[in-house]
C-alpha atoms as a PDB file:
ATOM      1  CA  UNK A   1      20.706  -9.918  24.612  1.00  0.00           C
ATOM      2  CA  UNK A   2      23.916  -8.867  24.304  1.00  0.00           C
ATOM      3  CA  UNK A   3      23.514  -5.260  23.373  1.00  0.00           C
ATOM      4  CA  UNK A   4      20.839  -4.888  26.300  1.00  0.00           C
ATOM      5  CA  UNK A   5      23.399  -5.838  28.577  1.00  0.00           C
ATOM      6  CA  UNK A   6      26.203  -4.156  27.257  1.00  0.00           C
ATOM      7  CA  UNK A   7      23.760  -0.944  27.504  1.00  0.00           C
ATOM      8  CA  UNK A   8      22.981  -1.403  30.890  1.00  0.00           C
ATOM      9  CA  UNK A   9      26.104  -1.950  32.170  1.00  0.00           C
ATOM     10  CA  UNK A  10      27.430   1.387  29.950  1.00  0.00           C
ATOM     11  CA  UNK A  11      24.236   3.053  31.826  1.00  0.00           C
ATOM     12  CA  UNK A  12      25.360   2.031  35.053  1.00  0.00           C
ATOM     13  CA  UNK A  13      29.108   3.124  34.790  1.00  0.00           C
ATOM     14  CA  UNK A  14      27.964   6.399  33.503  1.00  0.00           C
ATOM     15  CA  UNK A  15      25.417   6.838  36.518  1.00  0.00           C
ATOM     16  CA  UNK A  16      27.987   5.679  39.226  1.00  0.00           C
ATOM     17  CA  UNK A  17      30.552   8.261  37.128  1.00  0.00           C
ATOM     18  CA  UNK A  18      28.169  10.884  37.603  1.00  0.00           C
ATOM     19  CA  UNK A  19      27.096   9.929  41.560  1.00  0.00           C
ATOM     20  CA  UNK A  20      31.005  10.286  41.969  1.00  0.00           C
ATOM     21  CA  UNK A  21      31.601  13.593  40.566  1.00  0.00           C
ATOM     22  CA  UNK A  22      28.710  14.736  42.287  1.00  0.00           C
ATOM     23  CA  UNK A  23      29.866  14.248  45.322  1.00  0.00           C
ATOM     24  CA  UNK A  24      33.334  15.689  45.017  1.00  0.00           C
ATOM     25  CA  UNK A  25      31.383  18.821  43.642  1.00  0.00           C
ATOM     26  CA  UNK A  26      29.280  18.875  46.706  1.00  0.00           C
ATOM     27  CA  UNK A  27      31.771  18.687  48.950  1.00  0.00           C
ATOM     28  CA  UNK A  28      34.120  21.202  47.270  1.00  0.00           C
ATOM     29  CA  UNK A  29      31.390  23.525  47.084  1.00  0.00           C
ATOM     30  CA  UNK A  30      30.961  23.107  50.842  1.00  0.00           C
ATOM     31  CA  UNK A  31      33.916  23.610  51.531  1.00  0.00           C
ATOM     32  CA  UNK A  32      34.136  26.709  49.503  1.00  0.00           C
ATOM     33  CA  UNK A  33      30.766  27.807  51.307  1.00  0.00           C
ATOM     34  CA  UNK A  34      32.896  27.573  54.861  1.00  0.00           C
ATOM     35  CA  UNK A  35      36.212  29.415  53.503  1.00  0.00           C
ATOM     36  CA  UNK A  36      36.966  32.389  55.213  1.00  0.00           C
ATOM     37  CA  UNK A  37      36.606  35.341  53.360  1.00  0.00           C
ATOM     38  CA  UNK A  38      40.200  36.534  53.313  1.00  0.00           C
ATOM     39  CA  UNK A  39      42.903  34.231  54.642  1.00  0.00           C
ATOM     40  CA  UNK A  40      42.713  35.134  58.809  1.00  0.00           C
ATOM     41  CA  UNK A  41      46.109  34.521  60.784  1.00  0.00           C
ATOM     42  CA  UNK A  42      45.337  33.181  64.350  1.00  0.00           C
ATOM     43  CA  UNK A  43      47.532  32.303  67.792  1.00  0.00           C
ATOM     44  CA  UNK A  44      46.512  28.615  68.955  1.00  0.00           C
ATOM     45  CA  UNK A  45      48.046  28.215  73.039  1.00  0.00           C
ATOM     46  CA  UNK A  46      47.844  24.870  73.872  1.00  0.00           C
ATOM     47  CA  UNK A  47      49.617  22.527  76.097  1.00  0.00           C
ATOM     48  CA  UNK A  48      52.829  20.898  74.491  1.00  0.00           C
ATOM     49  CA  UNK A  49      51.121  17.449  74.273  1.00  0.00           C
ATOM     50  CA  UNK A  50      47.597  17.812  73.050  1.00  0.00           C
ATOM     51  CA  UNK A  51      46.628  16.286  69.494  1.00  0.00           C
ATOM     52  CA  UNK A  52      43.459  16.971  69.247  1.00  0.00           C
ATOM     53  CA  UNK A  53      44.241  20.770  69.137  1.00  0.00           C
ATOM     54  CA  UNK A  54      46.739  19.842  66.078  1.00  0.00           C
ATOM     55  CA  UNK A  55      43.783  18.108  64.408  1.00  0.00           C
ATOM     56  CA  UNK A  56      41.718  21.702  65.086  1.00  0.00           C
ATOM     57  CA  UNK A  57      44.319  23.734  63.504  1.00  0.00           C
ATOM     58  CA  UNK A  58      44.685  21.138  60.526  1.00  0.00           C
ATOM     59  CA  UNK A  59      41.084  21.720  60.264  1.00  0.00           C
ATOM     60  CA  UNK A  60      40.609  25.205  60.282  1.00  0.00           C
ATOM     61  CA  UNK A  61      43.517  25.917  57.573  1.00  0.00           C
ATOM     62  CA  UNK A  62      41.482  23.943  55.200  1.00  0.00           C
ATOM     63  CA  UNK A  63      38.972  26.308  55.146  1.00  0.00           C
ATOM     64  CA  UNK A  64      41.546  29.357  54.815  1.00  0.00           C
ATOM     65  CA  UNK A  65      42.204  30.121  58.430  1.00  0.00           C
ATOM     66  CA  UNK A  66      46.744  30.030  58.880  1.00  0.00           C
ATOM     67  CA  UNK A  67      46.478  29.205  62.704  1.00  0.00           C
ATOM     68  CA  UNK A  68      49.972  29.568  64.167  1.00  0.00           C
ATOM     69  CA  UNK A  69      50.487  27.252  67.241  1.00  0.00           C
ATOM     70  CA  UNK A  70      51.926  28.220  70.560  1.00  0.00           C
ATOM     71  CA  UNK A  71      52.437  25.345  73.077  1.00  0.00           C
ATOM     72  CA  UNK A  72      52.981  27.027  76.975  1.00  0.00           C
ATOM     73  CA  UNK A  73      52.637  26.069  80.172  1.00  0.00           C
ATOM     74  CA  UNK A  74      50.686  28.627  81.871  1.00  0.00           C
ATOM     75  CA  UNK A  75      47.080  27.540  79.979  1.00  0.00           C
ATOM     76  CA  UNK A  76      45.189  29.032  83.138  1.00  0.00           C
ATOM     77  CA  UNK A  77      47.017  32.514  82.713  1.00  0.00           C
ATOM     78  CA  UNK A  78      45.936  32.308  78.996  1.00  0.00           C
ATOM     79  CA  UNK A  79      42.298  31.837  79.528  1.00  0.00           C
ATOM     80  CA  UNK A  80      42.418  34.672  82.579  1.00  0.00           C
ATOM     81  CA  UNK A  81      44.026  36.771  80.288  1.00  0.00           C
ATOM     82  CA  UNK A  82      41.185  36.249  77.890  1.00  0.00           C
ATOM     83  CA  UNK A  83      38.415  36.434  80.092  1.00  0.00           C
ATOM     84  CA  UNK A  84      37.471  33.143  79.436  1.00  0.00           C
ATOM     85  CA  UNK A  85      35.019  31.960  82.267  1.00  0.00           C
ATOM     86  CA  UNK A  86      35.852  28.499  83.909  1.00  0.00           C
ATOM     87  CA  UNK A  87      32.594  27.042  83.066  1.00  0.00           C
ATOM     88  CA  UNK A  88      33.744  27.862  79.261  1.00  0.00           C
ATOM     89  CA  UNK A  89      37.100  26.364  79.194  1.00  0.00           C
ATOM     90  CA  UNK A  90      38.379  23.780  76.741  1.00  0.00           C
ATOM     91  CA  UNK A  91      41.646  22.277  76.044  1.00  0.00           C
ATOM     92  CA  UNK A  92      43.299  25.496  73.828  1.00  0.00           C
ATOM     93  CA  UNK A  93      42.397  28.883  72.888  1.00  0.00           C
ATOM     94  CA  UNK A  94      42.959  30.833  69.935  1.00  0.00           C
ATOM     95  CA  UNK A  95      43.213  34.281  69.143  1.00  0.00           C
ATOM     96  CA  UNK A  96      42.076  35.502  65.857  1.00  0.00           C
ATOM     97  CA  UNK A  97      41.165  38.877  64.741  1.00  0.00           C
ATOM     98  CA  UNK A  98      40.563  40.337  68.369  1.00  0.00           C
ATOM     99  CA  UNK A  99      37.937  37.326  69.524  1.00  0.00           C
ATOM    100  CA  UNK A 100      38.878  34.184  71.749  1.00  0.00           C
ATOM    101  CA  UNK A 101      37.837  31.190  69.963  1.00  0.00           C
ATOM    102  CA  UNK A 102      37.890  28.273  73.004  1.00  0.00           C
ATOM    103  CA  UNK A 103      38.407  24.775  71.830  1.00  0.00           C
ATOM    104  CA  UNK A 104      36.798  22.772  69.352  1.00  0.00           C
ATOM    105  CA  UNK A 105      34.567  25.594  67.486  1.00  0.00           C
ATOM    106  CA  UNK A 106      33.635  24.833  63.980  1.00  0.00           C
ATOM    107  CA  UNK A 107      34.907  26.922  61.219  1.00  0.00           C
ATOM    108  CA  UNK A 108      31.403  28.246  60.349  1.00  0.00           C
ATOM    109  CA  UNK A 109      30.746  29.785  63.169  1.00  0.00           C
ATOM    110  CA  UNK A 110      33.985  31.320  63.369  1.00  0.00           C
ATOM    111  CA  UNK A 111      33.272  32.630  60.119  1.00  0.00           C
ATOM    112  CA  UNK A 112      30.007  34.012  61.749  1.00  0.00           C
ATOM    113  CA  UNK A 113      31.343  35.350  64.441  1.00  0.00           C
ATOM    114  CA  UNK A 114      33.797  37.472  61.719  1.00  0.00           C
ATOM    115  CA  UNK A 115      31.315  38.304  59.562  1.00  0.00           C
ATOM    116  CA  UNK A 116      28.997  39.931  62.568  1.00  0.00           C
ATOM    117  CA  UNK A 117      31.554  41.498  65.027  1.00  0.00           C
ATOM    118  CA  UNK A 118      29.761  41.606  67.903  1.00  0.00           C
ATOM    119  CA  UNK A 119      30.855  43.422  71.012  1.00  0.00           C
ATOM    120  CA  UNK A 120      31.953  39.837  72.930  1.00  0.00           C
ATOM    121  CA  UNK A 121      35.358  38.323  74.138  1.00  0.00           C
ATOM    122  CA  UNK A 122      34.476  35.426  71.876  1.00  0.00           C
ATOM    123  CA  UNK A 123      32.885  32.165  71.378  1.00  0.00           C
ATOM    124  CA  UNK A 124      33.505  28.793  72.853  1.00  0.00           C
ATOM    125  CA  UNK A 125      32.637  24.825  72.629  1.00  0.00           C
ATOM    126  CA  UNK A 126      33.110  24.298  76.682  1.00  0.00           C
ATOM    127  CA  UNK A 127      34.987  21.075  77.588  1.00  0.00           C
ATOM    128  CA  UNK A 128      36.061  18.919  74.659  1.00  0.00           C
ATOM    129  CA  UNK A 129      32.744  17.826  72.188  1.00  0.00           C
ATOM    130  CA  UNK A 130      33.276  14.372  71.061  1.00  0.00           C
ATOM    131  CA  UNK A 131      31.935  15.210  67.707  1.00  0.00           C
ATOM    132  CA  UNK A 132      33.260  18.996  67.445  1.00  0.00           C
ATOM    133  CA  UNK A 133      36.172  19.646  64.322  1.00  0.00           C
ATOM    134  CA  UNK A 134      39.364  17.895  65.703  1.00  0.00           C
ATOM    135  CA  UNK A 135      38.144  15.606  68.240  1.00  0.00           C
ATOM    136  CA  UNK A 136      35.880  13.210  65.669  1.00  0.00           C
ATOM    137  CA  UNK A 137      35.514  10.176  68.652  1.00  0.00           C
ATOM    138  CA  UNK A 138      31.608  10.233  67.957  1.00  0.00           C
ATOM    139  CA  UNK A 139      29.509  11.506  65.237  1.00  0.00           C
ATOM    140  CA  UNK A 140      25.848  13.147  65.363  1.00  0.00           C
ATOM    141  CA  UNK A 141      26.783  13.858  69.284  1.00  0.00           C
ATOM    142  CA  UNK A 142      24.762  17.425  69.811  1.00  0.00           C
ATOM    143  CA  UNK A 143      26.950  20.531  71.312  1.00  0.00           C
ATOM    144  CA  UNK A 144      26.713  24.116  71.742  1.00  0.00           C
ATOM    145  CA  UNK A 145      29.061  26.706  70.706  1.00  0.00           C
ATOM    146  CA  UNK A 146      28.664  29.325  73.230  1.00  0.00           C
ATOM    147  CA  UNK A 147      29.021  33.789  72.652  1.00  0.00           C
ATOM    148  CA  UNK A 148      30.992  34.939  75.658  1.00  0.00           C
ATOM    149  CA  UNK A 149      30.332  38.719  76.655  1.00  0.00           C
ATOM    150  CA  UNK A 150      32.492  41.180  78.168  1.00  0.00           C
ATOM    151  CA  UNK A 151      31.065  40.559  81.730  1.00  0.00           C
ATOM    152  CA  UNK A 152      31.646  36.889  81.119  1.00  0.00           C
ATOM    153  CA  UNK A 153      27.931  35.853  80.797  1.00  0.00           C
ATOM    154  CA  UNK A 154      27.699  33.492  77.700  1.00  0.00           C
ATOM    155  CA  UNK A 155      24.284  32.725  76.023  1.00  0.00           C
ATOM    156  CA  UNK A 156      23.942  29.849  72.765  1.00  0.00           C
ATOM    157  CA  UNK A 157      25.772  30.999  69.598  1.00  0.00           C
ATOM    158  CA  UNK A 158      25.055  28.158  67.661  1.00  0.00           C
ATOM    159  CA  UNK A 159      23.918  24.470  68.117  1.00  0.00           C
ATOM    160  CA  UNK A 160      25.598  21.329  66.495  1.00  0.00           C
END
């Protein structure tokens, strides 16, 4: 009785072991999957007292993106300067690589957006997604990354 038990137990460690390692390769490999393809310097504005677009930039240079931050007062100048449409506007916006990138976007589709080049201002998560990269109050809650044009129309980039 012994041995069978001793067996199962060994059988058990070694499955949890393996469930374990597993994971950690999933996840690396993920994360690998999301890296940018060269590391990509980016300008974060933000206001001087926002977190959550600390948490964004913590986020993003995981997955290989240096994201210098800028806190400034004049947010609305930023976003005019941009072209960012009101209806598009989130709490900072980021300029990498000649694109906007408003708010909370996830690193894929930056990476997208990179990859493609198309002729837009840039993309944007309008408002502040409860389950976006950065803000993480709610999980599973659906949102839209938006592609913002040069005449300031914006259509669905991606879905979340």
């Amino acid at each position: 009785m012994k041995s069978k038990t001793f067996i199962f137990l060994a059988l058990l460690v070694i499955g949890i072991a393996g469930s374990v390692i597993w994971v950690i390769i999933s996840d690396y490999n993920e994360r690998q999957k999301h890296m940018a393809t060269s590391v990509t310097e980016a300008v974060m504005f933000k206001n001087s007292g926002c977190q959550c677009c600390d948490k964004w930039a913590t986020y993003m240079g995981r997955y290989g993106h240096n994201i210098s931050i800028q806190p400034v007062s004049n947010m609305p100048e930023i976003k005019d300067k941009n072209h960012i449409p009101s209806d598009m506007e989130s709490c900072h916006t980021t300029l990498i690589d000649g694109y906007a990138v408003e708010g909370h976007v996830p690193v894929e589709d930056i990476n997208r957006l990179l990859d493609e080049r198309p002729q837009a201002v840039g993309i944007s998560a309008p408002g502040m997604p409860s389950s976006s990269p950065g803000m993480n109050t709610s999980f599973n809650t659906p949102y839209d990354v938006y592609l913002i044009d040069q005449e300031g129309n914006s259509r669905i980039y991606a879905s979340h």
